[in-house]
N, C-alpha and C. Protein backbone atom coordinates (compact mmCIF):
# COMPACT_ATOMS: atom_id res chain seq x y z
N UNK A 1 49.03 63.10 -6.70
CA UNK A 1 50.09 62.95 -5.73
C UNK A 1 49.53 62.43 -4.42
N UNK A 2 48.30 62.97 -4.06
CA UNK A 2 48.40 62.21 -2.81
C UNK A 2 47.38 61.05 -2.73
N UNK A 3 47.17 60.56 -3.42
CA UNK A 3 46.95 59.09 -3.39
C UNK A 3 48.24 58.20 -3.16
N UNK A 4 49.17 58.70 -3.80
CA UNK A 4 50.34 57.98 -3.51
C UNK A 4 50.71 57.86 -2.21
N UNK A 5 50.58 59.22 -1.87
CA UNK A 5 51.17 59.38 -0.29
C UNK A 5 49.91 58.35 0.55
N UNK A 6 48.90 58.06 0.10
CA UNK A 6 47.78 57.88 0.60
C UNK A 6 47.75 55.97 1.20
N UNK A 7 48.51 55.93 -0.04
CA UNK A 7 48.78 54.63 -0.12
C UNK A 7 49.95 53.63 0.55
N UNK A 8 50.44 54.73 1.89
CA UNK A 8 51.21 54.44 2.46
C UNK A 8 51.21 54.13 4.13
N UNK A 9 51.65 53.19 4.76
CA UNK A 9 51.25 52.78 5.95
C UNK A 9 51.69 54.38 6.63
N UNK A 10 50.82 55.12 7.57
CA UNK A 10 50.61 56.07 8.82
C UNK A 10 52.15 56.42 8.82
N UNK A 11 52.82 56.11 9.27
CA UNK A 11 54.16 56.38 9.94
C UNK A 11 55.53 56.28 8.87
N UNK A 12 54.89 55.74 7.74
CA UNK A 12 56.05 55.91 7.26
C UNK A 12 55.55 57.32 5.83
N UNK A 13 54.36 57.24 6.08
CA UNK A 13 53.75 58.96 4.88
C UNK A 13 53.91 59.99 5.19
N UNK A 14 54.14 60.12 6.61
CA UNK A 14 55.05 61.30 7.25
C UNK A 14 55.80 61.55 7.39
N UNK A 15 56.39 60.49 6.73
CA UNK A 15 58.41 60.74 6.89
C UNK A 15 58.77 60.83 5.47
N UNK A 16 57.78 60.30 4.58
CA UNK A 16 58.04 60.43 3.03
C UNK A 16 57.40 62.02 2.49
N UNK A 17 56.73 62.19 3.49
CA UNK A 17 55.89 63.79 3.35
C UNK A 17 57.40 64.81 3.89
N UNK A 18 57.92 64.46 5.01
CA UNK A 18 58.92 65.23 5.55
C UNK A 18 59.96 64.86 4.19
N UNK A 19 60.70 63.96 4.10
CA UNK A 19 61.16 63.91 2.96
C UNK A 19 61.24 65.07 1.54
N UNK A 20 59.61 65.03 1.09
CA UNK A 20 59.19 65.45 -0.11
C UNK A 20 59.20 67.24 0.35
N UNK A 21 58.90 67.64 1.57
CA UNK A 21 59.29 68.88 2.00
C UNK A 21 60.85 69.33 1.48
N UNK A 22 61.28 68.42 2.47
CA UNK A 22 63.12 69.04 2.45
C UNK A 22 63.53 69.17 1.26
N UNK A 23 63.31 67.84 0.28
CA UNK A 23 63.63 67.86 -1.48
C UNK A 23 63.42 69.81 -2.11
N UNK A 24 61.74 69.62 -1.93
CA UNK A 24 60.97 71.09 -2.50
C UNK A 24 61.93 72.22 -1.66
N UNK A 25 62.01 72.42 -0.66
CA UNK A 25 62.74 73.28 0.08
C UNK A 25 64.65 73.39 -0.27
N UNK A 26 65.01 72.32 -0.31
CA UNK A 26 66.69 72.56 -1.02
C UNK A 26 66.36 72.99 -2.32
N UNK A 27 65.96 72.34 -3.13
CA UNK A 27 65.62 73.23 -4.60
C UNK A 27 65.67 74.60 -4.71
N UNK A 28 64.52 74.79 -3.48
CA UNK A 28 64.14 76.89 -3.69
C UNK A 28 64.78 77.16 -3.30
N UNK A 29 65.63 76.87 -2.49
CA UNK A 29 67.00 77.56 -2.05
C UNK A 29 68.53 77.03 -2.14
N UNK A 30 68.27 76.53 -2.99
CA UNK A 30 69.89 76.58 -3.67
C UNK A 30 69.87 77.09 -5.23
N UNK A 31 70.79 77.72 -5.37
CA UNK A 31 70.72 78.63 -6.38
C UNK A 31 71.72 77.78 -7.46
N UNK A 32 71.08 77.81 -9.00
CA UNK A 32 70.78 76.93 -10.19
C UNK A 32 69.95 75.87 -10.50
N UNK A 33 69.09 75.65 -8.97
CA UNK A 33 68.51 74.52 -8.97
C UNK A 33 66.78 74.80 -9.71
N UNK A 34 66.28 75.71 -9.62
CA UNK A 34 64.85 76.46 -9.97
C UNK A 34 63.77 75.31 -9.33
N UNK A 35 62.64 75.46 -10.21
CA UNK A 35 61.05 74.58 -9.59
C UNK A 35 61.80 73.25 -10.13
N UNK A 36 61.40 72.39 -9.56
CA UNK A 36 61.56 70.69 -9.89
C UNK A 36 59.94 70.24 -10.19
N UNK A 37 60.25 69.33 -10.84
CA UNK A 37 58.84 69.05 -11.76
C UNK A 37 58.74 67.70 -10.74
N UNK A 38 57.35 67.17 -10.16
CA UNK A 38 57.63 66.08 -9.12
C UNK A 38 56.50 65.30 -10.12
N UNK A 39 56.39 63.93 -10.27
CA UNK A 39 56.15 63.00 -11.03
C UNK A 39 55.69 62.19 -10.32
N UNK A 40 55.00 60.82 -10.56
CA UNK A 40 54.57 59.57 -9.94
C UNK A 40 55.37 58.71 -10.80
N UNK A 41 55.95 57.85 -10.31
CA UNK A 41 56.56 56.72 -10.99
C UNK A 41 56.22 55.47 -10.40
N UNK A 42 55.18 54.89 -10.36
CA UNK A 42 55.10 53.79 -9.39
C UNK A 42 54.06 54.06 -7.79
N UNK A 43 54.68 52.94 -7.30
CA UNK A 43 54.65 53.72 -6.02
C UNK A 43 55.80 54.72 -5.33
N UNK A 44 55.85 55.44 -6.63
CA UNK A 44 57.42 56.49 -5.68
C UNK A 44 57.19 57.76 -6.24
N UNK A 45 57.41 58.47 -5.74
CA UNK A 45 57.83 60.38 -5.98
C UNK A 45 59.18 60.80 -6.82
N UNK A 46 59.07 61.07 -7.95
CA UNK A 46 60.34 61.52 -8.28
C UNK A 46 60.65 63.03 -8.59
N UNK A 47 61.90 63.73 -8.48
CA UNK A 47 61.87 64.94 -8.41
C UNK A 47 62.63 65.55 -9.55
N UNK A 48 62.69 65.95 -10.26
CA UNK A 48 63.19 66.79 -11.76
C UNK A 48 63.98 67.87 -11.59
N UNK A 49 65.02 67.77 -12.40
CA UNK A 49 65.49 69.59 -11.61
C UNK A 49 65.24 69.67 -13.56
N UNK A 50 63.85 69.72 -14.49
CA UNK A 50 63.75 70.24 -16.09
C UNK A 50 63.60 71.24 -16.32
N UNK A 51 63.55 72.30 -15.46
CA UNK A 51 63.70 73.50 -15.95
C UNK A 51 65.06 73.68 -16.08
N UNK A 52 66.15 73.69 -15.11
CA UNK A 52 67.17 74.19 -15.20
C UNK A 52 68.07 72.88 -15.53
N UNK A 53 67.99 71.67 -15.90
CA UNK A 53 68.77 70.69 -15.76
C UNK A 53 70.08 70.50 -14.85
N UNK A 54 69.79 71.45 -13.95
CA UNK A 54 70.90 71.37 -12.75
C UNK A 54 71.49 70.04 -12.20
N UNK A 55 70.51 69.20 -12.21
CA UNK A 55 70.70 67.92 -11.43
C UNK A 55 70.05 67.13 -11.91
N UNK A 56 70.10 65.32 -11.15
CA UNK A 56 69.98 64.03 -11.14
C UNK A 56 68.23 63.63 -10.26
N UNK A 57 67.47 63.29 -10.81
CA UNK A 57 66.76 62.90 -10.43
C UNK A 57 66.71 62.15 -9.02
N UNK A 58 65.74 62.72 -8.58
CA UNK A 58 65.55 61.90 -6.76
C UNK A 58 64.13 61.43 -6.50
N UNK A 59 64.31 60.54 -6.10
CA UNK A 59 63.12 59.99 -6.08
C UNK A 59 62.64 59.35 -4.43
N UNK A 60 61.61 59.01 -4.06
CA UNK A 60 61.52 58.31 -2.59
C UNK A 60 60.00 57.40 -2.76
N UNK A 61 60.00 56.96 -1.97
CA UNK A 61 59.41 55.60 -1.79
C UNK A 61 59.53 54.58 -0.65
N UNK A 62 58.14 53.69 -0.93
CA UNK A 62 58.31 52.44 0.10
C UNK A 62 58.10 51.53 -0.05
N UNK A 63 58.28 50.17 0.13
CA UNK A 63 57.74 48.76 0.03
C UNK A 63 57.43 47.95 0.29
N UNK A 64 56.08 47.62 -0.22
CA UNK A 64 55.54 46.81 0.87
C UNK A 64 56.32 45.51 1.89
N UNK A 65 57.46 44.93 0.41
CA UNK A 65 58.45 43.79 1.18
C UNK A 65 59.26 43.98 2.41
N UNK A 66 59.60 46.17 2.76
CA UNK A 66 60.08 46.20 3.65
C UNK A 66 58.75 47.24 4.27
N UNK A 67 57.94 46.93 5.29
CA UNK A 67 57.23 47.50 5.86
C UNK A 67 57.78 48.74 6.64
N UNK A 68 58.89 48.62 7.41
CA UNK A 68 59.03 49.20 8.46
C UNK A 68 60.23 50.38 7.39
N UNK A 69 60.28 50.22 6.42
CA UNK A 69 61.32 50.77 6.12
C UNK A 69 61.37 52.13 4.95
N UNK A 70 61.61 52.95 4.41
CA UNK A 70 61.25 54.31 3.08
C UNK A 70 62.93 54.23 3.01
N UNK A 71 62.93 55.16 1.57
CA UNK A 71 63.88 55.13 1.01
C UNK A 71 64.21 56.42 0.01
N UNK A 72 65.41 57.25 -0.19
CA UNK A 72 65.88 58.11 -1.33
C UNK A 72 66.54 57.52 -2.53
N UNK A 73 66.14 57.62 -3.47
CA UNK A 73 66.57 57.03 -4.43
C UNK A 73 67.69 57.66 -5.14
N UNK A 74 69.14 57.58 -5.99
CA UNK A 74 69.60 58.29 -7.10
C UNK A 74 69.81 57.99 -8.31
N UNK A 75 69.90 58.24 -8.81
CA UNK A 75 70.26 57.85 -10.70
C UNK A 75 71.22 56.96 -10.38
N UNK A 76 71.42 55.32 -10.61
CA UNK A 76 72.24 54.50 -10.26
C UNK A 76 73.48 54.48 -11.78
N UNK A 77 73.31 55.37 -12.31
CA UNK A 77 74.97 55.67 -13.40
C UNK A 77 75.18 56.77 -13.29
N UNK A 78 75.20 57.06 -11.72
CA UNK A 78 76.01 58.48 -11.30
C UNK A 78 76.85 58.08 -10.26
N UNK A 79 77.55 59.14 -9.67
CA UNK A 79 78.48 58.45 -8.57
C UNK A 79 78.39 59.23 -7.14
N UNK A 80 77.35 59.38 -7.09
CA UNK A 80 76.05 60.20 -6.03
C UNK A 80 76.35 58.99 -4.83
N UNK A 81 75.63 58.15 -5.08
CA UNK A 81 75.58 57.31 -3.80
C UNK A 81 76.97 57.16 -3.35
N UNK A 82 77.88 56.16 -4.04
CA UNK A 82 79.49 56.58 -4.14
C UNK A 82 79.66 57.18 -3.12
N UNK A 83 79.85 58.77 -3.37
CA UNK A 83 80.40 60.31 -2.58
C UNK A 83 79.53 59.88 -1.42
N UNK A 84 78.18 60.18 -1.09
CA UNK A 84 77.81 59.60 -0.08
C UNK A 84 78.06 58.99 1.06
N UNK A 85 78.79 57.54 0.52
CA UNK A 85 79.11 56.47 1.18
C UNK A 85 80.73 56.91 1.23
N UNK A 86 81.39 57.70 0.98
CA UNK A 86 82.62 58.29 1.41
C UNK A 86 82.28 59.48 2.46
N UNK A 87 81.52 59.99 2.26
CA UNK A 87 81.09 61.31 2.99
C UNK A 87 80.64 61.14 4.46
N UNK A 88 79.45 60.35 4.23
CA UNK A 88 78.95 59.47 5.57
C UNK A 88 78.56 58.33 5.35
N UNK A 89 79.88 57.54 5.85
CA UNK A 89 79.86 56.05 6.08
C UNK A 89 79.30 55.84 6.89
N UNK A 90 78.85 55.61 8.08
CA UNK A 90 78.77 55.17 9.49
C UNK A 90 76.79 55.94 9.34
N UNK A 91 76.55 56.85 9.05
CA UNK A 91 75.54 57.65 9.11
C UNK A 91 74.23 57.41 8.54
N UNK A 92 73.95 56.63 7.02
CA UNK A 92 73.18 56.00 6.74
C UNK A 92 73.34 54.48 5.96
N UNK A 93 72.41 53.79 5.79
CA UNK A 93 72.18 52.18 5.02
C UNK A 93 72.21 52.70 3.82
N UNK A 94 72.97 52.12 3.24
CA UNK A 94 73.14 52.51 1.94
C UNK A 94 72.42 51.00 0.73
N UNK A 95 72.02 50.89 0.27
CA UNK A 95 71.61 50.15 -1.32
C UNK A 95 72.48 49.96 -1.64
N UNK A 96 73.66 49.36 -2.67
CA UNK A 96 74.12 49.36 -3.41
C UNK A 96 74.39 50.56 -3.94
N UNK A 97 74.41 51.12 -5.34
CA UNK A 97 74.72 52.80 -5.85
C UNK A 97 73.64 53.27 -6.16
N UNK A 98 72.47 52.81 -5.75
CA UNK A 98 70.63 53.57 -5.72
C UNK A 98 70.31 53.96 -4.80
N UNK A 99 70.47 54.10 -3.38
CA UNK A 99 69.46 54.64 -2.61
C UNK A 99 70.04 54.69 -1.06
N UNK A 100 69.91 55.30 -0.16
CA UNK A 100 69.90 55.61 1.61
C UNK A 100 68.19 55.18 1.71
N UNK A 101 68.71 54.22 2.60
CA UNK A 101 67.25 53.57 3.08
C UNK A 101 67.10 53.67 5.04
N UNK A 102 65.72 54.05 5.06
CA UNK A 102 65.89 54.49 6.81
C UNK A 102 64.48 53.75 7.36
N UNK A 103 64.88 53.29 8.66
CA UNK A 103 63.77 52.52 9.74
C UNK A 103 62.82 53.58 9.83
N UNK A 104 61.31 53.26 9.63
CA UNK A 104 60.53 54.14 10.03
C UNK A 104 60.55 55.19 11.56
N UNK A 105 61.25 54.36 12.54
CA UNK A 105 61.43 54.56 13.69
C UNK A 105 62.71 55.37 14.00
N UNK A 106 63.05 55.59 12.87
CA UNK A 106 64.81 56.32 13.05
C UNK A 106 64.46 57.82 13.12
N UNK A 107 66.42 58.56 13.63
CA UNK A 107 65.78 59.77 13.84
C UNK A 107 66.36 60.21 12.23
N UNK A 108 66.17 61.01 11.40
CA UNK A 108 66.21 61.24 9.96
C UNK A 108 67.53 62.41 10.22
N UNK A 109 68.48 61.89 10.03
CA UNK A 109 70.10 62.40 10.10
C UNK A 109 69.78 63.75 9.05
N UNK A 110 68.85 65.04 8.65
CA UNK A 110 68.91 65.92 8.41
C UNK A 110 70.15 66.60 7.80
N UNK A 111 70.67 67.05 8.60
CA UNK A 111 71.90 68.15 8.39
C UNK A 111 73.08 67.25 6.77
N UNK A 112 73.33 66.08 7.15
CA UNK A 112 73.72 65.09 6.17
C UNK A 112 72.82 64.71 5.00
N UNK A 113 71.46 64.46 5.02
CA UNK A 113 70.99 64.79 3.83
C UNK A 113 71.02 65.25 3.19
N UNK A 114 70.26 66.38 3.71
CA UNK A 114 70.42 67.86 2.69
C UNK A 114 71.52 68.14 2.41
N UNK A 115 72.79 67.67 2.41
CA UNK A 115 74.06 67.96 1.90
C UNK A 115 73.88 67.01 0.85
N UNK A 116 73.20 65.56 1.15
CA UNK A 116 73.37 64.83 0.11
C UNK A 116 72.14 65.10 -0.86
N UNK A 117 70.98 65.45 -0.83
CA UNK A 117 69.86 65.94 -1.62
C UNK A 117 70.66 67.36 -2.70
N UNK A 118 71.37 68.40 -2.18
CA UNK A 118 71.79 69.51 -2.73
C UNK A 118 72.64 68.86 -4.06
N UNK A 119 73.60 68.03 -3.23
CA UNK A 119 74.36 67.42 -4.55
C UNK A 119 73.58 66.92 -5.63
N UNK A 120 73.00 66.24 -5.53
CA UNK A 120 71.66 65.57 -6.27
C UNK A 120 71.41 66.45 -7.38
N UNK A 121 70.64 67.49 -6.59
CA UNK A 121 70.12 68.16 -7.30
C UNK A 121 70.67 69.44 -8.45
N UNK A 122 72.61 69.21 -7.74
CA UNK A 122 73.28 70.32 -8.90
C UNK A 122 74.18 69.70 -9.16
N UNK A 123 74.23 68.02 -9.77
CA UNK A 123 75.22 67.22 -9.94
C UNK A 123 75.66 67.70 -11.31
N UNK A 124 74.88 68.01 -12.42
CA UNK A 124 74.86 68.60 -13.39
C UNK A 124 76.24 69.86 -13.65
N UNK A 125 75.75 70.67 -12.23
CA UNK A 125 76.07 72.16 -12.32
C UNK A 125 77.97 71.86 -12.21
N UNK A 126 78.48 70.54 -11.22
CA UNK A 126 79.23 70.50 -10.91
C UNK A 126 80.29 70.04 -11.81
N UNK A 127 79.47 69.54 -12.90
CA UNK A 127 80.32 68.55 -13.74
C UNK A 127 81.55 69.74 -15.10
C-alpha cells in the first residue's frame, strides 16, 4: 500500500491519505458495514465492504494527465453517482456516473462526503 501512496505527487498523497482515513473510519462506524478489505488496483486504492457485502466498492486515485487533481471512484452500474449529483449538485465535479473529482488545492466538502462514502458503502443494505 504505500508505495502506491508513495507514488504520488506531495500534496495530493495527503489528501488521498485523508481520503483513505475517512473511507476506514465510515466503515467502523456505520453499522452493517464491518472491516473493508483495501486492494491495489492500479494506481488506485479500492475499498471492499467482503465481509459483510454491505456495499459498492470505492476506490480513489490520481493521474498523472490531471496533475493538480485526485478522485473517488463508484461502481459505474450503480446509481451512486446519480443520487449524488441530485443530493449535491453545486458541491462537487462530478465524472460522468464514476467518480467526484477535487483540485488538490480545494477545501474537501467533508460533511457531504461522508454522506456520500456511507451510501457507498451500504448500497447493498438499502436495496
Amino acid at each position: 500500500m504505500a508505495a502506491v501512496f508513495a507514488g504520488y505527487p506531495a500534496g495530493v498523497r495527503a489528501k488521498l491519505l485523508r481520503l483513505r482515513r475517512l473511507i476506514l473510519g465510515i466503515a467502523a462506524r456505520t453499522d452493517g458495514v464491518g472491516a473493508l478489505e483495501e486492494t491495489c488496483a492500479g494506481a488506485s486504492r479500492s475499498y471492499l465492504t467482503t465481509e459483510s457485502k454491505s456495499g459498492s466498492i470505492v476506490r480513489i486515485g490520481w493521474k498523472p494527465a490531471e496533475p493538480d487533481r485526485y478522485a473517488i471512484y463508484f461502481h459505474c452500474q450503480t446509481n451512486l453517482v446519480e443520487t449524488f449529483r441530485t443530493l449535491y449538485p453545486r458541491t462537487f465535479a462530478f465524472s460522468g456516473n464514476r467518480s467526484i473529482s477535487f483540485g488538490a488545492k480545494e477545501r474537501l466538502p467533508v460533511t457531504e462526503l461522508r454522506h456520500c462514502i456511507e451510501l457507498a458503502l451500504t448500497y447493498r443494505l438499502a436495496k
